[in-house]
Every structure is written in C-alpha cells, then in structure tokens.
PDB file of N, CA and C in Angstrom:
ATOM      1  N   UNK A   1       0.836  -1.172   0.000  1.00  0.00           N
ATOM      2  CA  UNK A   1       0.000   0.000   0.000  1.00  0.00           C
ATOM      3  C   UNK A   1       0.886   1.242   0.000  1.00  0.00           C
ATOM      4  N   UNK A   2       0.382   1.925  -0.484  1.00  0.00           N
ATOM      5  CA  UNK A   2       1.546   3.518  -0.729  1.00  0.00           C
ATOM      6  C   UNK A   2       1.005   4.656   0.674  1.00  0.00           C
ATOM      7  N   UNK A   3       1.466   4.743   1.356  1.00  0.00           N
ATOM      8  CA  UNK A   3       1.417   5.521   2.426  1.00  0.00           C
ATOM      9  C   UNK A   3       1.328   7.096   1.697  1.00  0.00           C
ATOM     10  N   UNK A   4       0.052   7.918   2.105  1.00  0.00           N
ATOM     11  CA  UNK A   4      -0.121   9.414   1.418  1.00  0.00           C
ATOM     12  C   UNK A   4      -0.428   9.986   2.594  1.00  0.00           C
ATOM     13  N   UNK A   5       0.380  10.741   2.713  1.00  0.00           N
ATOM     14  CA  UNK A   5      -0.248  11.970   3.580  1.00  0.00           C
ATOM     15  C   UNK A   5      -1.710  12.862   3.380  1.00  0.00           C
ATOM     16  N   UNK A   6      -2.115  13.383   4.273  1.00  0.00           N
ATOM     17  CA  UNK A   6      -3.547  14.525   4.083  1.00  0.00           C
ATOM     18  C   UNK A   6      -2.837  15.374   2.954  1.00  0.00           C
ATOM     19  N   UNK A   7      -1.931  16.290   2.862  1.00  0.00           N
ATOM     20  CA  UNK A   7      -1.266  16.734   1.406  1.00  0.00           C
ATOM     21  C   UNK A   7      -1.132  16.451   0.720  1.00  0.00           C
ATOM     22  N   UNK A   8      -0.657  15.336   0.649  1.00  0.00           N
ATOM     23  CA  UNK A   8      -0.399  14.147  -0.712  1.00  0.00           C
ATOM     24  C   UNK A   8      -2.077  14.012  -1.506  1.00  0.00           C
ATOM     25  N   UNK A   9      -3.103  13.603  -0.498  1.00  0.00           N
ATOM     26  CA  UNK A   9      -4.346  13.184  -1.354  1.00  0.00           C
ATOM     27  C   UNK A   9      -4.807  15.157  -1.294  1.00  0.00           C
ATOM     28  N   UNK A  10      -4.804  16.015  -0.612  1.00  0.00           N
ATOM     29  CA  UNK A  10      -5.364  17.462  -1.260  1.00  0.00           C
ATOM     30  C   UNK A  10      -4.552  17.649  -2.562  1.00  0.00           C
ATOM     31  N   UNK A  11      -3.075  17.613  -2.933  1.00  0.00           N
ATOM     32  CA  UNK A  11      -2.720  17.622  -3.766  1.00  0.00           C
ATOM     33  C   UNK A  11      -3.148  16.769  -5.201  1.00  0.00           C
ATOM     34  N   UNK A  12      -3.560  15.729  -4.795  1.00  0.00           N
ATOM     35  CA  UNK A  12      -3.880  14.890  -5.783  1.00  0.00           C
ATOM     36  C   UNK A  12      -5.339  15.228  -6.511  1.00  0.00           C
ATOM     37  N   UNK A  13      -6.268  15.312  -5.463  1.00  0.00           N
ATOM     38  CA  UNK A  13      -7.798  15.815  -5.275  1.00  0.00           C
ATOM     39  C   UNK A  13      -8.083  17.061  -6.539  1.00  0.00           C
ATOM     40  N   UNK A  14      -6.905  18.274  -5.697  1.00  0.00           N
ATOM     41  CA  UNK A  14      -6.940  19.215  -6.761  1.00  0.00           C
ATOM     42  C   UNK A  14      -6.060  19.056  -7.829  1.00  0.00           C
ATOM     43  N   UNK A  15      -4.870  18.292  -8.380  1.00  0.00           N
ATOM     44  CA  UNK A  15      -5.098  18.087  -9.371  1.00  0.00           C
ATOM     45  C   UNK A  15      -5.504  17.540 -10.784  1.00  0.00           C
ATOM     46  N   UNK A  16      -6.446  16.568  -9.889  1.00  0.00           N
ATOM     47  CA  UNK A  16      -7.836  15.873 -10.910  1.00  0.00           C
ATOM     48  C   UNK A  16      -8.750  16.852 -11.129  1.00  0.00           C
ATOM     49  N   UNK A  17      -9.360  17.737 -10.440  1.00  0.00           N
ATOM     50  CA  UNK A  17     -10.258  18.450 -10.629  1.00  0.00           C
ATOM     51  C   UNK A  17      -9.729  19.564 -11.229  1.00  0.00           C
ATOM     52  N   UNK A  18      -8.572  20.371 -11.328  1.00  0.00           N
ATOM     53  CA  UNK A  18      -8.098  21.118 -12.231  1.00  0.00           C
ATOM     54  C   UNK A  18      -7.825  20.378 -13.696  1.00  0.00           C
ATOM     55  N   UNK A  19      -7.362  18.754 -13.776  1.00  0.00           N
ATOM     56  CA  UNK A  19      -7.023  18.530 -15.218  1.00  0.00           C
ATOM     57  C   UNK A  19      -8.214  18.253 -15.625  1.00  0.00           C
ATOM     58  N   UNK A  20      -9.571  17.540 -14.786  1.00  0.00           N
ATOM     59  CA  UNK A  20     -10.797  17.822 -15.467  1.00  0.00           C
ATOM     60  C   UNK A  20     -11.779  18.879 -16.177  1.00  0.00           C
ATOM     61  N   UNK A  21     -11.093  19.938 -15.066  1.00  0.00           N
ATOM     62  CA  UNK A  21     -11.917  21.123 -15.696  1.00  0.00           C
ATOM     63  C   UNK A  21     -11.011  21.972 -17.029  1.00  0.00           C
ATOM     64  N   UNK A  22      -9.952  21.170 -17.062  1.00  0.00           N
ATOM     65  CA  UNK A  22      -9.018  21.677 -18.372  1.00  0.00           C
ATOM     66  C   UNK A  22     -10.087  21.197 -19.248  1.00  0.00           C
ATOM     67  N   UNK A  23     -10.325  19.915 -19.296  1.00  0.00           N
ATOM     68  CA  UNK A  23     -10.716  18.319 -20.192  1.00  0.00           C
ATOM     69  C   UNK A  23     -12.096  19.533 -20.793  1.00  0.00           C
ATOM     70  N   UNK A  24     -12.979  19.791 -19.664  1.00  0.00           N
ATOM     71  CA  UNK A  24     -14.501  20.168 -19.969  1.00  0.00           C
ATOM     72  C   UNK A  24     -14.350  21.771 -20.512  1.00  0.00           C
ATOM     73  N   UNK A  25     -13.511  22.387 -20.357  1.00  0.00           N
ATOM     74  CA  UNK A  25     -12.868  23.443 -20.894  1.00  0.00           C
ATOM     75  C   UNK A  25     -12.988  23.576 -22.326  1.00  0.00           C
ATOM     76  N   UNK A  26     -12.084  22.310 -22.738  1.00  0.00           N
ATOM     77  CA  UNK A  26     -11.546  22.252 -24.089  1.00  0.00           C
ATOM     78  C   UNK A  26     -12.478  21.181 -24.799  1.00  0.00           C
ATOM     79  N   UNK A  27     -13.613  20.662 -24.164  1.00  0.00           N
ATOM     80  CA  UNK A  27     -14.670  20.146 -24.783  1.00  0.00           C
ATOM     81  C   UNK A  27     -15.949  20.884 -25.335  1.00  0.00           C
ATOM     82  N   UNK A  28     -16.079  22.029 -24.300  1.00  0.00           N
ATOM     83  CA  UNK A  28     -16.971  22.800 -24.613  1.00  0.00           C
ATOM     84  C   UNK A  28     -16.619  23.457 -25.968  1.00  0.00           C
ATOM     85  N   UNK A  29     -15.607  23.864 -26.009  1.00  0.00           N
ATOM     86  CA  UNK A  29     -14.772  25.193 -26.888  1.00  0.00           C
ATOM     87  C   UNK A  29     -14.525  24.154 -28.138  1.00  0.00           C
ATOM     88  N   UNK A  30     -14.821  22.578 -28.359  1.00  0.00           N
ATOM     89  CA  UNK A  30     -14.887  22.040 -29.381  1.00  0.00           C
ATOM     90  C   UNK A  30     -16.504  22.113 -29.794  1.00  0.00           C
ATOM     91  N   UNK A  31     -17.084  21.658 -28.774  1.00  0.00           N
ATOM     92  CA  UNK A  31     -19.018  21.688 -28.997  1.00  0.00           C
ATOM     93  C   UNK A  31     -19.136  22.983 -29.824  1.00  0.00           C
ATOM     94  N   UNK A  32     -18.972  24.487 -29.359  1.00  0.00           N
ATOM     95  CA  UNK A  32     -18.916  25.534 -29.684  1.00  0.00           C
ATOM     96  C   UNK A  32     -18.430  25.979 -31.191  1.00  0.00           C
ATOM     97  N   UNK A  33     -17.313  25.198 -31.688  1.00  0.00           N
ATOM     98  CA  UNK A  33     -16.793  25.089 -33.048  1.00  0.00           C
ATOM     99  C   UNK A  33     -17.299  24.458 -34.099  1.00  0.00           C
ATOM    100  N   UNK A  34     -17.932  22.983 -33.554  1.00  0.00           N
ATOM    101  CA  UNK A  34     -18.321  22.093 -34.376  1.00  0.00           C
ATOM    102  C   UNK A  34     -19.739  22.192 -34.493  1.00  0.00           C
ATOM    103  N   UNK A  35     -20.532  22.028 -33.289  1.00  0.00           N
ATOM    104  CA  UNK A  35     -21.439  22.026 -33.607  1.00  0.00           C
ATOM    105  C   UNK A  35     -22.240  22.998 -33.656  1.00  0.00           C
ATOM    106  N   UNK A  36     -21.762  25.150 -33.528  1.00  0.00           N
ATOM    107  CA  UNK A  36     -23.021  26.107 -33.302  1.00  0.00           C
ATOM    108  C   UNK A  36     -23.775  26.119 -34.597  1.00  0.00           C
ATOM    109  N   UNK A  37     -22.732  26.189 -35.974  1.00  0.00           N
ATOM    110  CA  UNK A  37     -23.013  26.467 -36.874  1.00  0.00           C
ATOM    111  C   UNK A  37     -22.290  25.736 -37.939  1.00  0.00           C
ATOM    112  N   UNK A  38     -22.847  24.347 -38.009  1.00  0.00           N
ATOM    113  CA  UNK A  38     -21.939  23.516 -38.934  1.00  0.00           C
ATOM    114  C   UNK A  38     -22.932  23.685 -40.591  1.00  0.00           C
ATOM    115  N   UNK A  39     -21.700  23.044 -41.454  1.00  0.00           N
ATOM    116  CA  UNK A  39     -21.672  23.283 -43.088  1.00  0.00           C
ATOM    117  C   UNK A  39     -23.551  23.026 -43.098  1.00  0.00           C
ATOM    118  N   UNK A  40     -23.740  21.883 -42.892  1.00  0.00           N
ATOM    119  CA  UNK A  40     -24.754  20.851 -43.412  1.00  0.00           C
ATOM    120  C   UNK A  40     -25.953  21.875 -42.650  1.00  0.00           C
ATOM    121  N   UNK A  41     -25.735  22.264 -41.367  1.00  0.00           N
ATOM    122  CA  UNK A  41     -27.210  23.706 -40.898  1.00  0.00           C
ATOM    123  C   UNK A  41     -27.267  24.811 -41.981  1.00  0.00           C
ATOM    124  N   UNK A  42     -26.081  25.519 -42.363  1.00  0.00           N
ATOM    125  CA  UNK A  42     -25.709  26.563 -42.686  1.00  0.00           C
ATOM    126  C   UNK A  42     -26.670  25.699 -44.123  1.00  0.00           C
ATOM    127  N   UNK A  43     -26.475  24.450 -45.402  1.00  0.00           N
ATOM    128  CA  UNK A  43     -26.722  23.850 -46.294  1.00  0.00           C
ATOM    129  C   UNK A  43     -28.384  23.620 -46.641  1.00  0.00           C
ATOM    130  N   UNK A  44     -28.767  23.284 -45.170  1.00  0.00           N
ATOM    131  CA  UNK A  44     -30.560  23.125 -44.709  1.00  0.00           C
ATOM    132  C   UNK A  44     -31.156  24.759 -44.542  1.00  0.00           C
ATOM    133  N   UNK A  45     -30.608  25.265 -44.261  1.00  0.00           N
ATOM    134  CA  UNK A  45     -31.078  26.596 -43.787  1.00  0.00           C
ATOM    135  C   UNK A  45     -31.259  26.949 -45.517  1.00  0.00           C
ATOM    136  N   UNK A  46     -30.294  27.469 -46.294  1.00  0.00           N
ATOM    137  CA  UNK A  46     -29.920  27.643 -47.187  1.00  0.00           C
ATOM    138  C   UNK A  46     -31.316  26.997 -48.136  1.00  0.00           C
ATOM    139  N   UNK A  47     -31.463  25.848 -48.508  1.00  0.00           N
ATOM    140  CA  UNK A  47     -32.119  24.956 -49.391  1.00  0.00           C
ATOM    141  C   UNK A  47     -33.538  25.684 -48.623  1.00  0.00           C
ATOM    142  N   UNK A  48     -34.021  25.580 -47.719  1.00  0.00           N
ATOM    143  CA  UNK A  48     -35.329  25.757 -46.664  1.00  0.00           C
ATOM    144  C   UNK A  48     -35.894  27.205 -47.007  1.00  0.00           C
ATOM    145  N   UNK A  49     -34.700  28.239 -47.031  1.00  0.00           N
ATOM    146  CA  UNK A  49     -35.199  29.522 -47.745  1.00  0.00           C
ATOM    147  C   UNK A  49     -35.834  29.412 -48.766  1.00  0.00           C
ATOM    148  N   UNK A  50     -34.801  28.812 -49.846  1.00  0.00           N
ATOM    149  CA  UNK A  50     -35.679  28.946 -51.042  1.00  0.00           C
ATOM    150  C   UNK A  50     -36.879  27.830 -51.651  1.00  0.00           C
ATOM    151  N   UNK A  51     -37.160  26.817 -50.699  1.00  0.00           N
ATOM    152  CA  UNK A  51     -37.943  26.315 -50.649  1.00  0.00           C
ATOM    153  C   UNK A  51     -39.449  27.370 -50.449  1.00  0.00           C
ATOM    154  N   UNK A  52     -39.063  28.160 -49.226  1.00  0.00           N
ATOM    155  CA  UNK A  52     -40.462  29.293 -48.624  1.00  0.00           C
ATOM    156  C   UNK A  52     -40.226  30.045 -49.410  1.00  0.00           C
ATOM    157  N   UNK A  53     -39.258  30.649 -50.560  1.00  0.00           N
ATOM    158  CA  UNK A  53     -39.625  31.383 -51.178  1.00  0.00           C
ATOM    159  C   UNK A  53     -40.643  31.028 -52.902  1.00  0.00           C
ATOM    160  N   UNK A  54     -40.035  30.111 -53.147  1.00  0.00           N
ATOM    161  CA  UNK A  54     -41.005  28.687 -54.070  1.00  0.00           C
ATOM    162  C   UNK A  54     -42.237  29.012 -53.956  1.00  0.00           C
ATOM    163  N   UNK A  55     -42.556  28.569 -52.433  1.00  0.00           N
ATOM    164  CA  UNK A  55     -44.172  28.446 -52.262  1.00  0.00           C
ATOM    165  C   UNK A  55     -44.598  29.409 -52.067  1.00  0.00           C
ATOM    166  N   UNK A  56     -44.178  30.635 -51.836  1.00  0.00           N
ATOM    167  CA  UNK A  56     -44.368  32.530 -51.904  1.00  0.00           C
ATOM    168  C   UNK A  56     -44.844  32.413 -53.328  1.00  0.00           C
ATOM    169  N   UNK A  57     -43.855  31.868 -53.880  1.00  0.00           N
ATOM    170  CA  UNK A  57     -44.454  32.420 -55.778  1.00  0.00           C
ATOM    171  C   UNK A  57     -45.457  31.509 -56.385  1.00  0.00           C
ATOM    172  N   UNK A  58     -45.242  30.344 -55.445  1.00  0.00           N
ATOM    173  CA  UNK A  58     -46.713  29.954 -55.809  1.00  0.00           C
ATOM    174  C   UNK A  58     -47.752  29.615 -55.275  1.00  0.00           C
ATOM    175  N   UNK A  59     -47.874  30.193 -54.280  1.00  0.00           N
ATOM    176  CA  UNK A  59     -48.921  30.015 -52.976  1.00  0.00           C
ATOM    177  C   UNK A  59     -49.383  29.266 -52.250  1.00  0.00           C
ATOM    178  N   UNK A  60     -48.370  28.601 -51.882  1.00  0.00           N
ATOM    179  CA  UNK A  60     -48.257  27.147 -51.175  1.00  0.00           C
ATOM    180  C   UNK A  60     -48.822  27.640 -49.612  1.00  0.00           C
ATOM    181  N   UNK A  61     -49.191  27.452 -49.446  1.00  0.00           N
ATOM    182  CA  UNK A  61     -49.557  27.989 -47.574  1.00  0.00           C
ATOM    183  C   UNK A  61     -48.608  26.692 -47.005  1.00  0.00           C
ATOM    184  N   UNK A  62     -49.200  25.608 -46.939  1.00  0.00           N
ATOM    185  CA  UNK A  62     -48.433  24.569 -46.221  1.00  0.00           C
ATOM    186  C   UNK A  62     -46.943  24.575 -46.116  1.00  0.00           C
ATOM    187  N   UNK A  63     -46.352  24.775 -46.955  1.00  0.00           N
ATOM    188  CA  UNK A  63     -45.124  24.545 -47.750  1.00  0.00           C
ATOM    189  C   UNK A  63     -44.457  25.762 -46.795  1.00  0.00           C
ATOM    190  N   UNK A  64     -44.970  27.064 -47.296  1.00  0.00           N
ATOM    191  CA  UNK A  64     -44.205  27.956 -46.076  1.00  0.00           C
ATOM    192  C   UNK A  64     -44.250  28.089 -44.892  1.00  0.00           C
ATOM    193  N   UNK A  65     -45.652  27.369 -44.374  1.00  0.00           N
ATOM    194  CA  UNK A  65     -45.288  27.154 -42.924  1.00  0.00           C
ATOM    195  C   UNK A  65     -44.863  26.024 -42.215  1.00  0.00           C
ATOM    196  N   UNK A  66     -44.056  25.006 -43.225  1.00  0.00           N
ATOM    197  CA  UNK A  66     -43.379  24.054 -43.172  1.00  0.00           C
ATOM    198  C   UNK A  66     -41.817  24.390 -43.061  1.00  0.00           C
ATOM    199  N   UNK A  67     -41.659  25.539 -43.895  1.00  0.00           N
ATOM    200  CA  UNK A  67     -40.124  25.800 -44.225  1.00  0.00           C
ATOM    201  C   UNK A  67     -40.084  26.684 -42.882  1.00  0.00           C
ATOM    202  N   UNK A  68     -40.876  27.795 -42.048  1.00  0.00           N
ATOM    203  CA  UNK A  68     -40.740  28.303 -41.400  1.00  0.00           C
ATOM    204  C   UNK A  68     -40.638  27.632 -39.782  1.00  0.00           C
ATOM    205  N   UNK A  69     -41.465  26.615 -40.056  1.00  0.00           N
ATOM    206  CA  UNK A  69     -41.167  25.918 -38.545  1.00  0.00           C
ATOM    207  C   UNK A  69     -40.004  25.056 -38.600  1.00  0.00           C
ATOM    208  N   UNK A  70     -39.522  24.788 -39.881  1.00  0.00           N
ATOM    209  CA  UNK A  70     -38.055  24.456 -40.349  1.00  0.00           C
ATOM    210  C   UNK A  70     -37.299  25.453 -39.800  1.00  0.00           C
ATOM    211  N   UNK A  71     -36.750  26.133 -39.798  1.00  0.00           N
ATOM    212  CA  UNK A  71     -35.982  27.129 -39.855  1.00  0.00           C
ATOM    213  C   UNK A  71     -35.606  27.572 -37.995  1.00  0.00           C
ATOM    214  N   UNK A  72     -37.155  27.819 -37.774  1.00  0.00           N
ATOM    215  CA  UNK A  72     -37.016  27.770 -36.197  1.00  0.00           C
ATOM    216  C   UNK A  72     -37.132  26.621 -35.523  1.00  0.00           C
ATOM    217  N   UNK A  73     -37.078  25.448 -35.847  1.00  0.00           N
ATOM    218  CA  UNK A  73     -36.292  24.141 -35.557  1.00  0.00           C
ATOM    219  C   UNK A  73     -34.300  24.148 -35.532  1.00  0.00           C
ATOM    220  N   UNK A  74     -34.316  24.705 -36.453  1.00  0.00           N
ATOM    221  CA  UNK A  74     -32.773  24.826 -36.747  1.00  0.00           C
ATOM    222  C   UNK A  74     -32.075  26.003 -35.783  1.00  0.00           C
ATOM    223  N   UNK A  75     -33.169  27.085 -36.033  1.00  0.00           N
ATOM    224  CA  UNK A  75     -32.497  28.031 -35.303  1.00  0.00           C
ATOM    225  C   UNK A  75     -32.240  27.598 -33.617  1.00  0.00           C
ATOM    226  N   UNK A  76     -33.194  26.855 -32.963  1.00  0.00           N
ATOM    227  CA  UNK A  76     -33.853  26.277 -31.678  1.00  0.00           C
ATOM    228  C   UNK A  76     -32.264  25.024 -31.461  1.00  0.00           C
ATOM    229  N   UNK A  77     -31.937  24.488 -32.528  1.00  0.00           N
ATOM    230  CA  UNK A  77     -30.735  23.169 -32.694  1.00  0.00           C
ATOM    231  C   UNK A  77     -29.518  23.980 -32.310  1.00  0.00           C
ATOM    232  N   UNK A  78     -29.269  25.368 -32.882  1.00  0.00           N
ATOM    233  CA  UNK A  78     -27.623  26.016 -32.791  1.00  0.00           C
ATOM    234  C   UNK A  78     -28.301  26.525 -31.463  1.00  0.00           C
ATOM    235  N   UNK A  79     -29.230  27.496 -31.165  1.00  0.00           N
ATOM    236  CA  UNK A  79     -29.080  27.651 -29.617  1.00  0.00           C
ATOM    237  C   UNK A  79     -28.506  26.912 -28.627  1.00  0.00           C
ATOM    238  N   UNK A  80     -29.519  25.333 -28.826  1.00  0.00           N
ATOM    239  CA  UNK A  80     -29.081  24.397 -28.192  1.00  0.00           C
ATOM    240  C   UNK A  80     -27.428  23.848 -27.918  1.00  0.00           C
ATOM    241  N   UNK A  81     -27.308  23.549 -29.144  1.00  0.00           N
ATOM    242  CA  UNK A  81     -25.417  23.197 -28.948  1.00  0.00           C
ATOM    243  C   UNK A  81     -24.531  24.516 -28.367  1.00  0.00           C
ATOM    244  N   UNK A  82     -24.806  25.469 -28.706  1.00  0.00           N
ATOM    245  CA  UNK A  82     -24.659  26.986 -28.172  1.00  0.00           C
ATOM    246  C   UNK A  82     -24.532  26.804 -26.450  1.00  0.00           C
ATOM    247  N   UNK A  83     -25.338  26.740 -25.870  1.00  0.00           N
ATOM    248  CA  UNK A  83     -25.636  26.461 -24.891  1.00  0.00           C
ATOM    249  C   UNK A  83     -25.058  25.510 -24.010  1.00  0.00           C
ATOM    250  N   UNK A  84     -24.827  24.570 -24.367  1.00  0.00           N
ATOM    251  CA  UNK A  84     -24.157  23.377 -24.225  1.00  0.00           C
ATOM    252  C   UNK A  84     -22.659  23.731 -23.756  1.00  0.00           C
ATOM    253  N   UNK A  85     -22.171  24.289 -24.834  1.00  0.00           N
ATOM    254  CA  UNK A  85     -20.629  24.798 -25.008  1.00  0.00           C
ATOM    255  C   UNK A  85     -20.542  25.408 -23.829  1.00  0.00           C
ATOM    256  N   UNK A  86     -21.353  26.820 -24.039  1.00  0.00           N
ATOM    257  CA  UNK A  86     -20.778  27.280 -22.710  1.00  0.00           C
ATOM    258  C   UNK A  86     -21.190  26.636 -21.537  1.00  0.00           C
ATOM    259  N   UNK A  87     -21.981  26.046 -21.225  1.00  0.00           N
ATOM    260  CA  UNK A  87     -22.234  25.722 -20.210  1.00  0.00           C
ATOM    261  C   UNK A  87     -20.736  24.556 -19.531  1.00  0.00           C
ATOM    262  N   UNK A  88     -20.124  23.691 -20.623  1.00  0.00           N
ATOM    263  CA  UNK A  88     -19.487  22.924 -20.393  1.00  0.00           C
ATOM    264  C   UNK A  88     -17.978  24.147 -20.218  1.00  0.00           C
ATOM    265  N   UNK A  89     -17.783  25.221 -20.370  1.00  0.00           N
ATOM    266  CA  UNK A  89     -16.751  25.993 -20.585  1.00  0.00           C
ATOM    267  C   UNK A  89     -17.018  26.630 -18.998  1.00  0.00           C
ATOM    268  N   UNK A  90     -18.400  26.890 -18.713  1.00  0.00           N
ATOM    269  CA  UNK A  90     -18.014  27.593 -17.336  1.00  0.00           C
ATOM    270  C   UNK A  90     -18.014  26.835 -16.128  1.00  0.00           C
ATOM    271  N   UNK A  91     -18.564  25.482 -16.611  1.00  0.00           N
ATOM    272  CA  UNK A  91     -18.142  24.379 -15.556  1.00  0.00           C
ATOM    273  C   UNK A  91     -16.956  24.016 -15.021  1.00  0.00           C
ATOM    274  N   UNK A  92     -15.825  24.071 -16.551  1.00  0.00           N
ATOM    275  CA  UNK A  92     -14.895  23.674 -16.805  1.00  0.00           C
ATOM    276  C   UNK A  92     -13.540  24.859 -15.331  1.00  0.00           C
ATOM    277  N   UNK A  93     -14.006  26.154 -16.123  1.00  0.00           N
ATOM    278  CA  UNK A  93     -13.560  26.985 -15.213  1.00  0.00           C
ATOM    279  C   UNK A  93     -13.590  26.835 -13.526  1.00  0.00           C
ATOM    280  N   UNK A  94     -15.169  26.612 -13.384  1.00  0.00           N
ATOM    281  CA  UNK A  94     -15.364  26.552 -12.191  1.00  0.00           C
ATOM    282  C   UNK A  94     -14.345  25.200 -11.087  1.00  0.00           C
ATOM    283  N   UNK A  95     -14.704  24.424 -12.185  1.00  0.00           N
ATOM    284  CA  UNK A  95     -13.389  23.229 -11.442  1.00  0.00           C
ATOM    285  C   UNK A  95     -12.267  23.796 -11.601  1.00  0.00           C
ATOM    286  N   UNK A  96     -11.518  24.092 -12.516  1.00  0.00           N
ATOM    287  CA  UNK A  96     -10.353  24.864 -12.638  1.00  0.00           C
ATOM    288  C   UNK A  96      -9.769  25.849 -11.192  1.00  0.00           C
ATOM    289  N   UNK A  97     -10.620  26.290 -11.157  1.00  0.00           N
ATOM    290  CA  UNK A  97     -10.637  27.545  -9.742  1.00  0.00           C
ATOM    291  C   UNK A  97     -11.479  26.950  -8.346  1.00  0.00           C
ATOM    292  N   UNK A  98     -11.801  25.438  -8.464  1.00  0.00           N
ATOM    293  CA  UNK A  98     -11.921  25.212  -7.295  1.00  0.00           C
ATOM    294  C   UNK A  98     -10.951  23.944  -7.355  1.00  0.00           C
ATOM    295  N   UNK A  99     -10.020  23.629  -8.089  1.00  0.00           N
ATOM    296  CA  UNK A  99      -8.590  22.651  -8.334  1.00  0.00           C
ATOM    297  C   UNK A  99      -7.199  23.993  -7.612  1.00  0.00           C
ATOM    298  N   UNK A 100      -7.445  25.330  -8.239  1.00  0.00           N
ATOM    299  CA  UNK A 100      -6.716  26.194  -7.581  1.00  0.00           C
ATOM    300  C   UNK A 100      -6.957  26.688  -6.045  1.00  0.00           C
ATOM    301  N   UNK A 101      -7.964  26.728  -5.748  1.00  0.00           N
ATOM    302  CA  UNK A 101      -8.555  26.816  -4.348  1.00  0.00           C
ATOM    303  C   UNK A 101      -7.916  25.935  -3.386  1.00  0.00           C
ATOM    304  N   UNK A 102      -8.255  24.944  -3.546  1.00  0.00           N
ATOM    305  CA  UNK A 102      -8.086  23.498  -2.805  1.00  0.00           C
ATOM    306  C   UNK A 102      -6.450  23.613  -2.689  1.00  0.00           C
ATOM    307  N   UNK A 103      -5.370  24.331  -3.721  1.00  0.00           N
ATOM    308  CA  UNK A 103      -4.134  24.099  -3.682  1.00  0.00           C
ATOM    309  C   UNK A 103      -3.971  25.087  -2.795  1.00  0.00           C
ATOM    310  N   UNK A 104      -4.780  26.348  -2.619  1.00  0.00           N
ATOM    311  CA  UNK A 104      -4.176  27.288  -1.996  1.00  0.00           C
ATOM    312  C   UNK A 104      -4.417  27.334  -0.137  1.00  0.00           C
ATOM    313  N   UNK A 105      -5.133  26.159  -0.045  1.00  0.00           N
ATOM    314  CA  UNK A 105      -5.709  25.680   1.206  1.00  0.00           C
ATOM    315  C   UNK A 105      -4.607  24.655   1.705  1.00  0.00           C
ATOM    316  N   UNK A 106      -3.484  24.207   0.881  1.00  0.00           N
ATOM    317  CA  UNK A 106      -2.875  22.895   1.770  1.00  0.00           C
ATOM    318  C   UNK A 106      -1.377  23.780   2.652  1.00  0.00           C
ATOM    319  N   UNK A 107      -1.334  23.113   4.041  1.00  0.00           N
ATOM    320  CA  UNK A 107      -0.522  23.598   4.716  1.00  0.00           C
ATOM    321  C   UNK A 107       1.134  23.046   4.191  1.00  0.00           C
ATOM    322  N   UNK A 108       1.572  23.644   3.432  1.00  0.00           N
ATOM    323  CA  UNK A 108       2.917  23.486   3.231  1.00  0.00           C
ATOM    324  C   UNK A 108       3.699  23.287   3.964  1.00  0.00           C
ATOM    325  N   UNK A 109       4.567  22.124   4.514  1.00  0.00           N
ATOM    326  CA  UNK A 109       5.332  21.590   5.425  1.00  0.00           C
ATOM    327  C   UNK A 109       6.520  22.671   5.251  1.00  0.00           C
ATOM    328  N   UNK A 110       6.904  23.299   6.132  1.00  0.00           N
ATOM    329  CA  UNK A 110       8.431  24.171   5.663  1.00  0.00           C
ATOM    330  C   UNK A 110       9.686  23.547   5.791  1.00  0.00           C
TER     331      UNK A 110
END
C-alpha cells in the first residue's frame, strides 16, 4: 500500500479536478466550433429559404409554414449546442478555480 499523507491526497484531489476542468474546458470550446453552426445547418437553412420562397411564388400555404417551422427548428438546434458549449466551458472553469482553491488551502510543510 503507498502511504499518502492529508497533502499528498489534497494535492492529488486538486489536481484531478483542475485537469478535469481543463478536459470540460476544451470540450466545450470544441461543442462551440463544431457544432453552433456547422456546413450541413448553414446547407438546410440555405435549401429551406428557397424552398419558402417557391411556395411565396406559388402560394403554397403549407409549404411555407413548413419551411418556417423548419428554420425555427434549426435556429432552436444552434441555440441548443450553443448552450451546451458554454455551459461545459463555465463548468470547466469553475473546477479549474476550485482545483486552484483546494491548492491554496494545503498547509505546506516548511
């Protein structure tokens, strides 16, 4: 068995919870890249306009309020991943600064 001191495991404690909140940091800030506003939304959005504009010229009722609850479906999808990101970014922090906390709490043997 490895003999740890109360320092040894605060030290250890905080720095799992600081390299985790690195981890959720740099996960969010990928969510945020990949998924707010990817090709294939930006591609649907795109096609969905001129779909409602189609049925504008030819008086589709259904059709545009198909493309429109389209659209705020999509718009409702990037919020979502939006959201996500940061949320995983200020979590991330928050462990970060309670991994620094916890270090600034251990009694240093002199």
């Amino acid at each position: 068995m490895i003999p740890l001191s109360f320092t040894d495991v605060q030290l250890l404690i905080a720095a799992a919870v600081f390299v985790l909140g690195f981890l959720l940091v740099l996960i969010g800030a990928l969510v945020l890249i990949s998924r707010g506003y990817s090709r294939e939304i930006r591609t649907l959005t795109a096609h969905t306009a001129r779909l409602g504009q189609k049925g504008l010229a030819q008086e589709v009722t259904g059709l545009v309020n198909g493309a429109t609850e389209l659209v705020a479906s999509i718009n409702q999808l990037v919020r979502t991943a939006s959201g996500i990101g940061v949320f995983l970014i200020t979590l991330g922090l928050a462990m970060m600064s309670a991994g620094y906390w916890i270090i600034q709490q251990i009694n240093w043997p002199i």
